[in-house]
Each structure stands twice: as C-alpha cells, then as structure tokens.
Protein backbone atom coordinates (compact mmCIF):
# COMPACT_ATOMS: atom_id res chain seq x y z
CA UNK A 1 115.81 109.87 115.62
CA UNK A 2 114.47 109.10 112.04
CA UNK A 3 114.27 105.90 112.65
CA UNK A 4 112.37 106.09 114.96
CA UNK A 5 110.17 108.57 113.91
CA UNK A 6 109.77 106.82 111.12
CA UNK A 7 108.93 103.75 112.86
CA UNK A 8 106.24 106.05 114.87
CA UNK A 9 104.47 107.40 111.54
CA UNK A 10 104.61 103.66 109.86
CA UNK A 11 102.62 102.41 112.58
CA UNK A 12 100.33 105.55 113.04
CA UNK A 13 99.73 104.87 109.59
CA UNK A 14 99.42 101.47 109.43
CA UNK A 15 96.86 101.85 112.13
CA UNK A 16 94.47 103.76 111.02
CA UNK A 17 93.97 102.13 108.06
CA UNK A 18 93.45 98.71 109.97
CA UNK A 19 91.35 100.86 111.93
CA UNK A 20 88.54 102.01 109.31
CA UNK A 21 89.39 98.66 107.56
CA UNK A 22 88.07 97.10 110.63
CA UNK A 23 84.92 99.24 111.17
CA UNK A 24 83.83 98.61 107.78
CA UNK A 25 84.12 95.13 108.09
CA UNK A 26 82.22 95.13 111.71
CA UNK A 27 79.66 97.32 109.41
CA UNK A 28 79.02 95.34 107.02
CA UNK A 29 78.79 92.33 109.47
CA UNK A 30 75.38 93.97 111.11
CA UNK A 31 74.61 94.77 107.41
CA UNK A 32 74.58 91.75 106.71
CA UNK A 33 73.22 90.14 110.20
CA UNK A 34 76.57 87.87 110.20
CA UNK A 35 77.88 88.51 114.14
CA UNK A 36 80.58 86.42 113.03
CA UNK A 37 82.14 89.38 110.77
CA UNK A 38 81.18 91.97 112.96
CA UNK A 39 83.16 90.96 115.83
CA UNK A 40 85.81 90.29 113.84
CA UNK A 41 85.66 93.11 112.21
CA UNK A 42 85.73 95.22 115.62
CA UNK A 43 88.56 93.26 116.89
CA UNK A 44 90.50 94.41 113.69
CA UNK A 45 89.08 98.07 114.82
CA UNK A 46 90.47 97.85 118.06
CA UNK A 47 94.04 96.25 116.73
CA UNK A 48 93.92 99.32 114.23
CA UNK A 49 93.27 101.81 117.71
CA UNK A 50 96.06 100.27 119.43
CA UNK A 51 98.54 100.06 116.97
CA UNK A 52 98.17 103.35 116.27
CA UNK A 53 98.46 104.47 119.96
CA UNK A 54 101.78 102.55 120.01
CA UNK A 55 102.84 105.04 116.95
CA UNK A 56 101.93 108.08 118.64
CA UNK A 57 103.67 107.06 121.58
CA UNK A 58 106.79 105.97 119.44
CA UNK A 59 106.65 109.56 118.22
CA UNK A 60 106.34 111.40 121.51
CA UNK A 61 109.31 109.27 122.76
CA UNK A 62 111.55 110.11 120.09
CA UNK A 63 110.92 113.62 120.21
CA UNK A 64 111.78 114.03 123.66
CA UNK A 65 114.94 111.91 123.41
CA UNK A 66 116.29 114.83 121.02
C-alpha cells in the first residue's frame, strides 16, 4: 500500500507543478504575442491536469484495496 500511495502523491505532485509550470509558460506566450509558447505552454497545463488526476486516482485505489 505505500507503494502505491506513494506512487499516487509522486504523481499528484509531479502534476501540479507541470501544471502551473505550464500556465505560466502559456502566460507568458500571450505576454509576449508568441502563440507558439502559449499553446505549448497549455498543452504542458493540461499534461500537468492529467497527470495529476492519474495520482488522485492512484490514491483512491489504494485506499480502498486496504
């Protein structure tokens, strides 16, 4: 179970940080008036959203298992 716990927090973690990483970078993109960096930066956003999802989920699973 702490494994995978674990495993669930890492990527909840790692997640949000690609998360805000990735809406600063669409940010600064329109800051900047380069679309280019912007829609990279909000695919990074959404990458960020979904990994983190997958953690939560992780976590939920492992804590009904036990």
């Amino acid at each position: 179970m702490a494994d995978e716990r674990t495993r669930g927090d890492e990527n909840e973690l790692k997640g949000t940080a690609k998360e805000v990483k990735g809406r600063i970078r669409g940010d600064l993109g329109d800051a900047l008036d380069n679309p280019s960096e912007h829609v990279k930066g909000r695919a990074e956003e959404l990458e960020g959203k979904i990994q983190k999802k997958v953690g939560q989920t992780e976590n939920e699973d492992a804590d009904e298992r036990y």
